[in-house]
Protein backbone atom coordinates (compact mmCIF):
# COMPACT_ATOMS: atom_id res chain seq x y z
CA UNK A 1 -41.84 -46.35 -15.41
CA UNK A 2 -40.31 -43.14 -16.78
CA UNK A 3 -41.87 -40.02 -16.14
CA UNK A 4 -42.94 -38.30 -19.54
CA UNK A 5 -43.78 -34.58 -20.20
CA UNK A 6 -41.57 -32.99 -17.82
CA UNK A 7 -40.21 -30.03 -20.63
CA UNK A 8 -43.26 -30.30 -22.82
CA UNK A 9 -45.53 -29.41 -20.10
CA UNK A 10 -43.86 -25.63 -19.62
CA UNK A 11 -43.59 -25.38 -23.58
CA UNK A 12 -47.36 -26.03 -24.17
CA UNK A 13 -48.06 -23.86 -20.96
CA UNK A 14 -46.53 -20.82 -22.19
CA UNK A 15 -47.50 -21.48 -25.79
CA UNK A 16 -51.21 -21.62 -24.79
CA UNK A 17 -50.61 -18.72 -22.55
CA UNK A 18 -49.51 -16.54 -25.37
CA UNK A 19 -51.87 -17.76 -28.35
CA UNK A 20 -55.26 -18.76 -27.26
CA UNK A 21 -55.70 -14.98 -25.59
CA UNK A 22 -54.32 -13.71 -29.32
CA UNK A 23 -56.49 -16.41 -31.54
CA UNK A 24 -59.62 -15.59 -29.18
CA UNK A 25 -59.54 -11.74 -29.37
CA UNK A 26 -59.00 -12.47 -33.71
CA UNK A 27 -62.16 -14.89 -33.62
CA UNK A 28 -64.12 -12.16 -31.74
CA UNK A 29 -63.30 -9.54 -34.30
CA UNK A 30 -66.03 -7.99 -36.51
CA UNK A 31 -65.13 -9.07 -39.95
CA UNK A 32 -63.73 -12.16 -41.63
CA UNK A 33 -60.14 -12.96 -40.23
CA UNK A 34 -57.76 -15.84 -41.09
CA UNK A 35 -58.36 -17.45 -38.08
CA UNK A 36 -62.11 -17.51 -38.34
CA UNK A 37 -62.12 -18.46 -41.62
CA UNK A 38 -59.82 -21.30 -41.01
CA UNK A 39 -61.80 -21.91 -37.84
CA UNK A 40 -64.62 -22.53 -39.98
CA UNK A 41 -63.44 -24.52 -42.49
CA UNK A 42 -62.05 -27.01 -39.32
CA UNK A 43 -65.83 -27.52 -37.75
CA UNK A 44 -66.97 -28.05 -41.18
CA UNK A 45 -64.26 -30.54 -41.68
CA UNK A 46 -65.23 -31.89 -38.54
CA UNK A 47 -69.32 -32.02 -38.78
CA UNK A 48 -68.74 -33.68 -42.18
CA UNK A 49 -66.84 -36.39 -41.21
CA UNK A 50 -69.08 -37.09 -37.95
CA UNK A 51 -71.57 -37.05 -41.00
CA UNK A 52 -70.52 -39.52 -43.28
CA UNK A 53 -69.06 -41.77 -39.76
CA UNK A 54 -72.15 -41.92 -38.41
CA UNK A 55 -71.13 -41.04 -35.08
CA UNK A 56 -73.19 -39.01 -32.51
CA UNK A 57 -71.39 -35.22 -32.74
């Protein structure tokens, strides 16, 4: 069986390393940002459609 992920894993790695400190310090910003906003617009997206599933969130 071939072995999978071997470049992705050092692309994600650094790509996580370099955004999630970035998009955390914007979502703890005082004031509305682009990336809160669109943060929540996703968990609305999200609660809604557990909603109308009727799966447990």
């Amino acid at each position: 069986m071939p072995r999978t992920g071997g470049k992705q894993r050092p692309f994600l790695t650094r790509t996580c390393d370099r955004l999630l400190p970035t998009g955390v310090a914007h979502l703890n910003q005082p004031g509305p940002t682009r990336l809160r906003t669109a943060s929540h617009a996703y968990d609305a997206a999200i609660e809604d459609l557990v909603a109308r599933s009727g799966l447990a969130a």
